[in-house]
C-alpha atoms as a PDB file:
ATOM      1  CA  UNK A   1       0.000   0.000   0.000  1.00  0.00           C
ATOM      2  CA  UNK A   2       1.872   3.500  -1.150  1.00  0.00           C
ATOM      3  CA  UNK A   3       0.125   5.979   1.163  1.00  0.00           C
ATOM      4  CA  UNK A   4       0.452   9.258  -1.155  1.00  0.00           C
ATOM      5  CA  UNK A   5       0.271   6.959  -4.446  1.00  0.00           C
ATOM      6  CA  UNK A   6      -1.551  10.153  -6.136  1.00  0.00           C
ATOM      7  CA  UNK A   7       1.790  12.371  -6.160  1.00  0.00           C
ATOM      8  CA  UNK A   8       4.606  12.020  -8.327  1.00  0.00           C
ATOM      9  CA  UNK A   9       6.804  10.460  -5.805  1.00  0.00           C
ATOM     10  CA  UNK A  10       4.235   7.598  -4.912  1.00  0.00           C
ATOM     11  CA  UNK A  11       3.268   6.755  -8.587  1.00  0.00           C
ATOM     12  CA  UNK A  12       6.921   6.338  -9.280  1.00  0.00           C
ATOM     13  CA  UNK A  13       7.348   3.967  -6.257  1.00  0.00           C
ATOM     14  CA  UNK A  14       4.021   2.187  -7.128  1.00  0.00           C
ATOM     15  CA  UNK A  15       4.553   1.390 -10.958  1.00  0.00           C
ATOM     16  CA  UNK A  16       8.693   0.530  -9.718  1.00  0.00           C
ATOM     17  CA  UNK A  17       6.901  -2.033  -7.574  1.00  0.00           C
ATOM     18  CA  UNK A  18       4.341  -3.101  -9.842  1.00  0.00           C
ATOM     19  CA  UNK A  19       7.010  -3.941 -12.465  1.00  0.00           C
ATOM     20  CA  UNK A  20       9.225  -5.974  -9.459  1.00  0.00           C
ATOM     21  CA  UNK A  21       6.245  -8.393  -9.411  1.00  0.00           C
ATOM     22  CA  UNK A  22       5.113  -6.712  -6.257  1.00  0.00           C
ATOM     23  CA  UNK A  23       1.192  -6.862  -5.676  1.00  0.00           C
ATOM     24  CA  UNK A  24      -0.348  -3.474  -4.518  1.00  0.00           C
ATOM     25  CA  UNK A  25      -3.477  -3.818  -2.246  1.00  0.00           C
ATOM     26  CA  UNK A  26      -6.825  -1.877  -3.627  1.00  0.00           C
ATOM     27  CA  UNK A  27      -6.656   1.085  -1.167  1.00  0.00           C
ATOM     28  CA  UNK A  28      -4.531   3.578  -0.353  1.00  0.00           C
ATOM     29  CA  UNK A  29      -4.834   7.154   1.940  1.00  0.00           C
ATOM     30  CA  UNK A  30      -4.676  10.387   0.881  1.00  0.00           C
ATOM     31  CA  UNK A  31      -5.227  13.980   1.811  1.00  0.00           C
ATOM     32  CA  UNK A  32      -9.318  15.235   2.024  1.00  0.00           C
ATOM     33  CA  UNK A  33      -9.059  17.081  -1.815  1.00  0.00           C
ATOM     34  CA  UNK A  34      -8.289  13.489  -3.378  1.00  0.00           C
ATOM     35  CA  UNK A  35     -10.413  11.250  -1.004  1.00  0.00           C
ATOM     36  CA  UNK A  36     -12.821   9.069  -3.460  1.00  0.00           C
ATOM     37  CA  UNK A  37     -10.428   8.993  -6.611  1.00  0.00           C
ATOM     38  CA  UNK A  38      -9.395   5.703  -8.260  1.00  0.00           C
ATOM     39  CA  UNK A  39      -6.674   5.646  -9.706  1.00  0.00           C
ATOM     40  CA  UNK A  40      -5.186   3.492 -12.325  1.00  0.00           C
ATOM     41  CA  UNK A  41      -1.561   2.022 -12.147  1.00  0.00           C
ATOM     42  CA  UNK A  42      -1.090  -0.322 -15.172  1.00  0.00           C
ATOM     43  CA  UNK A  43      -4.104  -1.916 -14.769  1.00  0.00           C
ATOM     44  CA  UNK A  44      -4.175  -1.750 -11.031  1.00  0.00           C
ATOM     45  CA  UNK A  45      -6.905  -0.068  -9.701  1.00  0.00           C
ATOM     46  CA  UNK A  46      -6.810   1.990  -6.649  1.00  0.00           C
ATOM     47  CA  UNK A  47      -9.024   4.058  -4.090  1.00  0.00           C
ATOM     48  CA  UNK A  48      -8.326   6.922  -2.503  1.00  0.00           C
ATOM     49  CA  UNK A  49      -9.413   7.281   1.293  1.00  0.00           C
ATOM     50  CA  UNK A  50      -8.668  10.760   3.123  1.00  0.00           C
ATOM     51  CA  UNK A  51      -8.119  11.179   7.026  1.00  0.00           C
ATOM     52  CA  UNK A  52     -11.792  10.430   7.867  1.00  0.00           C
ATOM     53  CA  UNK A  53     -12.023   6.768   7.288  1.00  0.00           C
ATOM     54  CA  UNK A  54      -7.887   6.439   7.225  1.00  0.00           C
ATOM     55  CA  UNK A  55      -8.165   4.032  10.506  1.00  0.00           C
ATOM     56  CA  UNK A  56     -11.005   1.408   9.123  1.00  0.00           C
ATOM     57  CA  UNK A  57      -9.196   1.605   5.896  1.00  0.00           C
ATOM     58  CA  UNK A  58      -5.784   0.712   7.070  1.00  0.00           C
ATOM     59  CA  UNK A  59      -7.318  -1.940   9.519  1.00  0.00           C
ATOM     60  CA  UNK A  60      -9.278  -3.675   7.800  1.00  0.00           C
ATOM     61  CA  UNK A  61      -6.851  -4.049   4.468  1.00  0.00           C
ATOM     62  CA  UNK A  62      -4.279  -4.803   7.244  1.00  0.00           C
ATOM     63  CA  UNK A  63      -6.961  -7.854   8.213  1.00  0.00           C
ATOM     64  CA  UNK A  64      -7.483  -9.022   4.550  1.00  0.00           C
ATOM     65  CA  UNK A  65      -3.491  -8.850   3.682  1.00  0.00           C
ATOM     66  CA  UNK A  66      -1.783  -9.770   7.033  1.00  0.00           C
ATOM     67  CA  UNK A  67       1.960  -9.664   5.104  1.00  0.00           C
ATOM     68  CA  UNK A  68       1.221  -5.774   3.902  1.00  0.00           C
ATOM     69  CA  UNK A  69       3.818  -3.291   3.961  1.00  0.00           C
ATOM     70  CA  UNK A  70       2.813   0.439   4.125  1.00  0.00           C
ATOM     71  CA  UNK A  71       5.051   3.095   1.984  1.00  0.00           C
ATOM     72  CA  UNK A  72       4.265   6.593   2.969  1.00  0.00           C
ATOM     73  CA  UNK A  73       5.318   9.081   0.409  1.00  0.00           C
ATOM     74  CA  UNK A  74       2.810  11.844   1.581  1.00  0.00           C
ATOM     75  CA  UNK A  75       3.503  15.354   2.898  1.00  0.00           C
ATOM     76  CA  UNK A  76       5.700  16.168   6.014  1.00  0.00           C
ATOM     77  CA  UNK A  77       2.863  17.461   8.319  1.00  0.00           C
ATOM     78  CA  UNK A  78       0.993  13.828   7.985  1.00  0.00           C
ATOM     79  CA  UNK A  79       4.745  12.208   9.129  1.00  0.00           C
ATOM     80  CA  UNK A  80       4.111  12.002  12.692  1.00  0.00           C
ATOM     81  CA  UNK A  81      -0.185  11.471  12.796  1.00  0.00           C
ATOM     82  CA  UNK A  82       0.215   8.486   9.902  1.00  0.00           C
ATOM     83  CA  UNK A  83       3.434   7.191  11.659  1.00  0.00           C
ATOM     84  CA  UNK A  84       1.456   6.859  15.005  1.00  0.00           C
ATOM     85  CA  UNK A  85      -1.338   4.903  13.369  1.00  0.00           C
ATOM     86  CA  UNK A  86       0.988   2.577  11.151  1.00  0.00           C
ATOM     87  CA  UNK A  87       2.341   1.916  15.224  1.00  0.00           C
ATOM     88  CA  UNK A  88      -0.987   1.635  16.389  1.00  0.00           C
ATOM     89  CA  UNK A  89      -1.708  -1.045  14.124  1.00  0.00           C
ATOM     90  CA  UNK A  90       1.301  -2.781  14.262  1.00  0.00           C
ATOM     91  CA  UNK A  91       1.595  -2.510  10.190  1.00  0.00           C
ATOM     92  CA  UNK A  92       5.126  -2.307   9.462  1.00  0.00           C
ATOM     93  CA  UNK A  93       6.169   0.740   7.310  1.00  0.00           C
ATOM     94  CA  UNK A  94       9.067   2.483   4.845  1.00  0.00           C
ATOM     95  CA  UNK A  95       8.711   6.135   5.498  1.00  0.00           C
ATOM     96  CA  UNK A  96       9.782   7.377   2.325  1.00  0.00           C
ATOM     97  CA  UNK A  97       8.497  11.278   3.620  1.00  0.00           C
ATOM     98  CA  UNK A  98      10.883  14.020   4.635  1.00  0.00           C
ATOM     99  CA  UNK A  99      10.040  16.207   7.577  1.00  0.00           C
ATOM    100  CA  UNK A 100       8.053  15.895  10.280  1.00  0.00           C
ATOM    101  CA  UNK A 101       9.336  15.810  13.968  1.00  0.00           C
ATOM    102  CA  UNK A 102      11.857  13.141  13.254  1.00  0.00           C
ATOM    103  CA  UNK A 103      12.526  12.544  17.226  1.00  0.00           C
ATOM    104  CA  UNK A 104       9.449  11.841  18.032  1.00  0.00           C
ATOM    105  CA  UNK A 105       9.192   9.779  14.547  1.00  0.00           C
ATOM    106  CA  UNK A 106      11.508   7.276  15.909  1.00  0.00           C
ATOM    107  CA  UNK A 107       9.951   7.472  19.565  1.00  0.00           C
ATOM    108  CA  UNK A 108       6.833   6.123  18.243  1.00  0.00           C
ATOM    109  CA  UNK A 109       8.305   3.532  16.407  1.00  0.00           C
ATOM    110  CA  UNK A 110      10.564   2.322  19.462  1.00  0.00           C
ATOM    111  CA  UNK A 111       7.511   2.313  21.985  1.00  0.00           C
ATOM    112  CA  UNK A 112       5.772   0.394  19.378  1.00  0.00           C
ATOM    113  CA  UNK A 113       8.207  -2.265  18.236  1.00  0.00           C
ATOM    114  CA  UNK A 114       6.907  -1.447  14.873  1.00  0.00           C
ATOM    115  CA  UNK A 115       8.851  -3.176  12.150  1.00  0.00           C
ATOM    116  CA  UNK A 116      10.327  -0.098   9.929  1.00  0.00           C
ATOM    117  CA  UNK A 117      12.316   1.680   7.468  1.00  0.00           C
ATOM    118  CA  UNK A 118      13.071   5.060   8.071  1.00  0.00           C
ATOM    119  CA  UNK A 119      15.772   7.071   5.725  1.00  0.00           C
ATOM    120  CA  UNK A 120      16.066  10.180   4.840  1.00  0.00           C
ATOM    121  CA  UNK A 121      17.448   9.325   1.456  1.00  0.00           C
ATOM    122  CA  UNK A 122      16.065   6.106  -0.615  1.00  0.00           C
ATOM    123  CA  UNK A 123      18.216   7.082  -3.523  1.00  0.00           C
ATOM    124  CA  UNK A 124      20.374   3.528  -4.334  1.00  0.00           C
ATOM    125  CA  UNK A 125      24.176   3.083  -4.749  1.00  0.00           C
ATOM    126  CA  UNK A 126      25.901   6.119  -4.963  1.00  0.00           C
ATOM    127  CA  UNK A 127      23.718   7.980  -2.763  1.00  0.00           C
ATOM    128  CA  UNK A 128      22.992   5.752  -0.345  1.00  0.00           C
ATOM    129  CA  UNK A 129      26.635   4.722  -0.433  1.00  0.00           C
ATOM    130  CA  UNK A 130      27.750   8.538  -0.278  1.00  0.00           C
ATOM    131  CA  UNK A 131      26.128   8.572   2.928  1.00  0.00           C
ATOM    132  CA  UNK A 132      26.697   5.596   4.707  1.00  0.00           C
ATOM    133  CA  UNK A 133      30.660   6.758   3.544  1.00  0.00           C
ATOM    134  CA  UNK A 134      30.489  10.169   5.135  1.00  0.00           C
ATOM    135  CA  UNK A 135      28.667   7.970   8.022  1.00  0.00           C
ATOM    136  CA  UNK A 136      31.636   6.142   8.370  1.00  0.00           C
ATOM    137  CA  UNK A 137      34.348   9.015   8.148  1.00  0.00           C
ATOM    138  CA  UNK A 138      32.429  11.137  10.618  1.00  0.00           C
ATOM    139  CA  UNK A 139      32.544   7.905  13.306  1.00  0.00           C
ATOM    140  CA  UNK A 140      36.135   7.146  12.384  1.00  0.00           C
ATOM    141  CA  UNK A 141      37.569  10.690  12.340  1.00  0.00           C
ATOM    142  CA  UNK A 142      35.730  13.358  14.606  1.00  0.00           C
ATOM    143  CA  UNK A 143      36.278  16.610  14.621  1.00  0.00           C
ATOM    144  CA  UNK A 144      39.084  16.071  11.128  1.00  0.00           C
ATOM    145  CA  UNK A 145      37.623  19.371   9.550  1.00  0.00           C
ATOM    146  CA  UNK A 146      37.468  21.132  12.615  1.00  0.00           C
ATOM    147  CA  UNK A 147      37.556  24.963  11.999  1.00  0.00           C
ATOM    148  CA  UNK A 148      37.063  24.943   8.289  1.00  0.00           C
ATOM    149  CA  UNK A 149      33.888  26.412   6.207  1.00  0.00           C
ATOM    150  CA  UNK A 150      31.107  24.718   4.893  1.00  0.00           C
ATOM    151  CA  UNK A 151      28.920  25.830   2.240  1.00  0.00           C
ATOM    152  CA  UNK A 152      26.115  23.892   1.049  1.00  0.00           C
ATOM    153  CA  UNK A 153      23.511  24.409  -2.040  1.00  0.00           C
ATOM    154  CA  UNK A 154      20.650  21.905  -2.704  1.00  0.00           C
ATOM    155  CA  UNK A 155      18.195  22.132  -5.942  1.00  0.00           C
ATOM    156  CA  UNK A 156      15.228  20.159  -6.041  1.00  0.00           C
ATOM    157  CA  UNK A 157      12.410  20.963  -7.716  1.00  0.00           C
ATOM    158  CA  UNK A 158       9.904  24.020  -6.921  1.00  0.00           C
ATOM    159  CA  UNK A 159       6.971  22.217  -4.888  1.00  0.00           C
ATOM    160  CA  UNK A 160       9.622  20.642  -2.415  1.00  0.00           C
ATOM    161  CA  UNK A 161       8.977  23.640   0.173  1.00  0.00           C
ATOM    162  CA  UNK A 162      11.746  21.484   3.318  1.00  0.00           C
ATOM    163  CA  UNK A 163      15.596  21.327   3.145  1.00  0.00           C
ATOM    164  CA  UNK A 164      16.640  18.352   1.537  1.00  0.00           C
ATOM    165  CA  UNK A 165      16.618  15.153   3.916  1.00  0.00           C
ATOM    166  CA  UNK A 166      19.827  13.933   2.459  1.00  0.00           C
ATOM    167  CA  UNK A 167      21.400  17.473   3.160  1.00  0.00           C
ATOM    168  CA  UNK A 168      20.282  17.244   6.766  1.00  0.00           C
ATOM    169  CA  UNK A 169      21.641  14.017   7.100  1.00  0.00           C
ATOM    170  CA  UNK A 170      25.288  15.115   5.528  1.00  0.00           C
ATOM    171  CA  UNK A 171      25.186  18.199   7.445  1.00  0.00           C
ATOM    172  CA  UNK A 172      24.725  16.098  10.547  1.00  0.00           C
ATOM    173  CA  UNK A 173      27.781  14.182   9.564  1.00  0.00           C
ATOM    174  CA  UNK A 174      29.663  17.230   8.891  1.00  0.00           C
ATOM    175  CA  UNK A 175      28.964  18.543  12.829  1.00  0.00           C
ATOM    176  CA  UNK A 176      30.656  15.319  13.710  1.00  0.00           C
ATOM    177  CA  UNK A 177      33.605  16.292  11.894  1.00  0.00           C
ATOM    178  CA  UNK A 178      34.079  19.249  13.365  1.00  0.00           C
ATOM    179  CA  UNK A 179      32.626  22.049  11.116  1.00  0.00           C
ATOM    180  CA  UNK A 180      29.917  24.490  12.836  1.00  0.00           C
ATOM    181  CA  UNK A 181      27.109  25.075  10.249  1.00  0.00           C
ATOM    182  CA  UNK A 182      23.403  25.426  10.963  1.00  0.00           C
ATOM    183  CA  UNK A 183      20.571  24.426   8.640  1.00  0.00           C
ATOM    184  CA  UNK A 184      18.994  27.397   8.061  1.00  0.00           C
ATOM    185  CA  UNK A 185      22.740  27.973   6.189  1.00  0.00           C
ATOM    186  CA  UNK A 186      21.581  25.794   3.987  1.00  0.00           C
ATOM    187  CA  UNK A 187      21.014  27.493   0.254  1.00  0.00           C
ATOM    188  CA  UNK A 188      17.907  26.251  -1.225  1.00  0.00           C
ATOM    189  CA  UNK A 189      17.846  26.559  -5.003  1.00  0.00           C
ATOM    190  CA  UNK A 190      14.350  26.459  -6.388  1.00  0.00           C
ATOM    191  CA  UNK A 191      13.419  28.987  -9.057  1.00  0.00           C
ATOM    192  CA  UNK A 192      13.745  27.633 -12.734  1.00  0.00           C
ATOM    193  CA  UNK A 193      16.476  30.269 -13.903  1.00  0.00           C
ATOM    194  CA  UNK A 194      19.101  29.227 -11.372  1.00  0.00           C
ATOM    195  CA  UNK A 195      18.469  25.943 -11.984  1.00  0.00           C
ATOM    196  CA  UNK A 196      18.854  26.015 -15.444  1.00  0.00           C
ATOM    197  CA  UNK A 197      21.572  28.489 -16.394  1.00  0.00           C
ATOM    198  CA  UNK A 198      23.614  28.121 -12.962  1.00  0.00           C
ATOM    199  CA  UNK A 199      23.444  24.193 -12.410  1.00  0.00           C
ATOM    200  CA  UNK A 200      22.769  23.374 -15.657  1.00  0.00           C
ATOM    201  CA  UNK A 201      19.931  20.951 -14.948  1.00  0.00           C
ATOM    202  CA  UNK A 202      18.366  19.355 -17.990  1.00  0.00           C
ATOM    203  CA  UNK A 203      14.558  21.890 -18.488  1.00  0.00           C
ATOM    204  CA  UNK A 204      12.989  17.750 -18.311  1.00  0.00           C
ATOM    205  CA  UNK A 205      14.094  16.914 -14.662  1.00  0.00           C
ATOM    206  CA  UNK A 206      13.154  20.580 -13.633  1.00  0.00           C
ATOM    207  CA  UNK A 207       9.833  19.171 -11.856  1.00  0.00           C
ATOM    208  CA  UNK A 208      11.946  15.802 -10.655  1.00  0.00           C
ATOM    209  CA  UNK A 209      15.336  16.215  -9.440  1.00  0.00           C
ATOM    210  CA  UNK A 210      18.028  16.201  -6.488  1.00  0.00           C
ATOM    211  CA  UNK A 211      21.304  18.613  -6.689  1.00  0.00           C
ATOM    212  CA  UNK A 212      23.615  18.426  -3.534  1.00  0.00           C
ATOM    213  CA  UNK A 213      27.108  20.667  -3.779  1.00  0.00           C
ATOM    214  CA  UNK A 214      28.853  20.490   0.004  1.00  0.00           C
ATOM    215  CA  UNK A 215      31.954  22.976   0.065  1.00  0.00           C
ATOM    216  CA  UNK A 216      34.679  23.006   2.506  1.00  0.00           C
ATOM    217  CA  UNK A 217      36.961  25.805   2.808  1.00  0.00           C
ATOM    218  CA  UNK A 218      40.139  25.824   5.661  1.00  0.00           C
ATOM    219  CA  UNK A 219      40.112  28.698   7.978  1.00  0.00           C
ATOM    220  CA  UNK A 220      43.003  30.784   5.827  1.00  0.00           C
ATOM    221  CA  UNK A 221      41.118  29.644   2.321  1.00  0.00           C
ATOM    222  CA  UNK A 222      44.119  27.823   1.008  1.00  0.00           C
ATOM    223  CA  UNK A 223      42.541  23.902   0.994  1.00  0.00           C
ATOM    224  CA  UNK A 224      39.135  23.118  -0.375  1.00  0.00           C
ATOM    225  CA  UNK A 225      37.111  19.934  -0.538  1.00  0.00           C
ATOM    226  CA  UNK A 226      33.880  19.236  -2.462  1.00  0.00           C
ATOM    227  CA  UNK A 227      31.166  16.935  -2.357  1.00  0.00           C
ATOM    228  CA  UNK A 228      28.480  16.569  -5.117  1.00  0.00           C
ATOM    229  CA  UNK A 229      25.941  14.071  -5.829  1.00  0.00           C
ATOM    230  CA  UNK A 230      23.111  15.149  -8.518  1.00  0.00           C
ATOM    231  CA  UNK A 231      19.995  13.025  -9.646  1.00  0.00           C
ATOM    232  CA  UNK A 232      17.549  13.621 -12.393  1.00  0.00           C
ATOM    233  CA  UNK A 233      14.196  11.757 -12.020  1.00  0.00           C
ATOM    234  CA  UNK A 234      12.579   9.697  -9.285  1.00  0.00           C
ATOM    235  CA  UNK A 235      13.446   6.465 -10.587  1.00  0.00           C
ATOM    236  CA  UNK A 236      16.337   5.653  -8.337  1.00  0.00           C
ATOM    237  CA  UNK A 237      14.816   6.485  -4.893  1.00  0.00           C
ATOM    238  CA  UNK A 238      11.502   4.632  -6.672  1.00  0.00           C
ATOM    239  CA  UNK A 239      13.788   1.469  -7.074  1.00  0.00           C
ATOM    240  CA  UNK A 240      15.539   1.885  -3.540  1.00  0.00           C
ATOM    241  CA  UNK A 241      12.123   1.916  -1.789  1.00  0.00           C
ATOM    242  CA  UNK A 242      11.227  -1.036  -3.569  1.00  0.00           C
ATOM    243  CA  UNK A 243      14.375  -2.746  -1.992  1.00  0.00           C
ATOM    244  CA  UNK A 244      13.458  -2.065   1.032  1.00  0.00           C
ATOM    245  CA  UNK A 245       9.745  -3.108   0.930  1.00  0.00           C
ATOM    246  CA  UNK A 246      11.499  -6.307  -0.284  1.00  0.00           C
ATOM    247  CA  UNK A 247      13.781  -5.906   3.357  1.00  0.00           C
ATOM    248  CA  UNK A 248      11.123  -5.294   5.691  1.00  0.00           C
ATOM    249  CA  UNK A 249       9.425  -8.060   4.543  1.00  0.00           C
ATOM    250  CA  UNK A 250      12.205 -10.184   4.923  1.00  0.00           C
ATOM    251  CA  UNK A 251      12.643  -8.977   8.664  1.00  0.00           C
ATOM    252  CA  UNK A 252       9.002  -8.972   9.785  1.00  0.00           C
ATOM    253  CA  UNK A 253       9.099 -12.565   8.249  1.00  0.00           C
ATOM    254  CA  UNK A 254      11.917 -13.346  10.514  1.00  0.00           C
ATOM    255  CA  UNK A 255      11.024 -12.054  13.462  1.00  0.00           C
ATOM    256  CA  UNK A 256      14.241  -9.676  13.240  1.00  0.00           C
ATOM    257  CA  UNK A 257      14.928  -8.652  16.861  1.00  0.00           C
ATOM    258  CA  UNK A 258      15.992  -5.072  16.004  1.00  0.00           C
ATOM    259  CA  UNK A 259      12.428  -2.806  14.441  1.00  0.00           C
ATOM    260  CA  UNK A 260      14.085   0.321  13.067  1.00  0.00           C
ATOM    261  CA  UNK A 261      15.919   0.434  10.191  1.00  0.00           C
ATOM    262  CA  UNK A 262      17.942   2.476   7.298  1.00  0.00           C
ATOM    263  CA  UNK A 263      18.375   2.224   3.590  1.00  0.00           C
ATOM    264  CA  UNK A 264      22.019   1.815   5.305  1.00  0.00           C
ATOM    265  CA  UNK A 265      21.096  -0.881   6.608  1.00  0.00           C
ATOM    266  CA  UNK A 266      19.687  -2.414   3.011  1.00  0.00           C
ATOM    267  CA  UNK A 267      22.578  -1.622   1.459  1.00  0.00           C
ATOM    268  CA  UNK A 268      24.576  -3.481   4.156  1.00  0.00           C
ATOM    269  CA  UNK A 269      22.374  -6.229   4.032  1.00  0.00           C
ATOM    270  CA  UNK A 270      23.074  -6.876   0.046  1.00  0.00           C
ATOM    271  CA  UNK A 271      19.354  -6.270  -0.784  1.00  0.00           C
ATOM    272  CA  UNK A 272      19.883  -3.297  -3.473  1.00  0.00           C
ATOM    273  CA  UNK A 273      18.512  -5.414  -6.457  1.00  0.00           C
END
């Protein structure tokens, strides 16, 4: 079930997993403008239910498909509320959605024992690898860019109003290493002109895409690094989040001890297809 199936992000994930042999249930919930649409995904059909029914829904398809997996690609104010009933019902969940009180996110999932997937980047390979990378240098070497300068610009197209998860989640490395930067530092790059004469990102991915450029700069200016990792289109976090609906199931079928997981974690695992 792809909670949010009607926006870009969710279609993408829900044809990726239609065309991985992956069987989507008839139902899915949705904001209150889109409650009562039916949708059509190759052939699948499926109905729209908005916050007033959202509990029955989710229950009873939980009921009639016992081995469901929920995929929440929705908006970052529904984060915590949908978390908190995916808990309630002890349906296991990827939370594919940025935002959201991420503390209390993983709260509700621990006091739960939910089985989940929680990552702030589903992107697979080189951005998943990026970051479990600077993960790793950040644990191994703290505080090894201590006093230099970091400057970091993000592009993503115009409707994505929240920093970038995957910037947050670099940044937080970054802290680690030493460098003192805030995320309201971040630059957010959304208007079409930058994006097209300054990054140079193709006019097709304007509406779908995910530019990251993380500058450091020593104190005196004489030693720079620079990180980039750019995507154009949905398809690979559409593909990652199929990999790990294909993971939780795997743990929840196991009775894995530990709940909470990471695309980190998938990619650890060997289960990026």
């Amino acid at each position: 079930q792809v909670n949010g199936c009607h926006g870009k992000m969710g279609k993408a994930v829900l044809e990726a997993a239609i065309a991985a042999g992956l069987n989507p249930v008839p139902v899915a919930l949705c904001g209150p403008k889109d409650s009562g649409k039916i949708l059509d995904f190759v052939g699948k059909l499926v109905e729209l239910h908005g916050p007033a029914d959202r509990e029955f829904i989710l229950s009873s398809t939980f009921e009639e498909y016992p081995n469901l997996i929920v995929v929440d690609y929705t908006v970052p104010e529904a984060v915590n509320d949908n978390a908190a009933l995916y808990c309630k019902l002890g349906v296991p969940f990827v939370m594919g959605t940025t935002g959201g009180d991420r503390e209390l996110l993983f709260k509700t999932v621990a006091e739960s024992k939910n089985y989940a997937v929680i990552s702030p980047q589903m992107g697979k390979q080189v951005v998943v690898a990026f970051l479990a990378a600077m993960e790793i240098m950040a644990e191994q070497f703290p505080g090894a860019f201590s006093g230099y300068n970091l400057q970091v610009t993000e592009s993503h197209q115009s409707g994505k109003l929240d920093v970038s998860g995957t910037a947050k989640a670099v940044v937080s490395c970054f802290n680690k290493l030493g460098v003192s930067f805030d995320l309201e530092q971040v630059e957010k790059i959304r208007d079409r002109e930058s994006q097209v004469e300054i990054l140079g990102i193709p006019e097709e991915h304007l509406s779908g895409h995910a530019f990251h450029t993380y500058r450091l700069t020593s104190p005196d200016g004489t030693v720079s690094f620079e990180f980039q990792h750019n995507v154009c289109g949905r398809s690979i976090y559409a593909e990652g989040t199929v990999d790990a609906i294909l993971f939780l199931t795997n743990k929840v079928k196991t009775k894995a001890e530990k709940r909470i997981y990471d695309m980190i974690d998938v990619l650890r695992e060997g289960n990026m297809r």
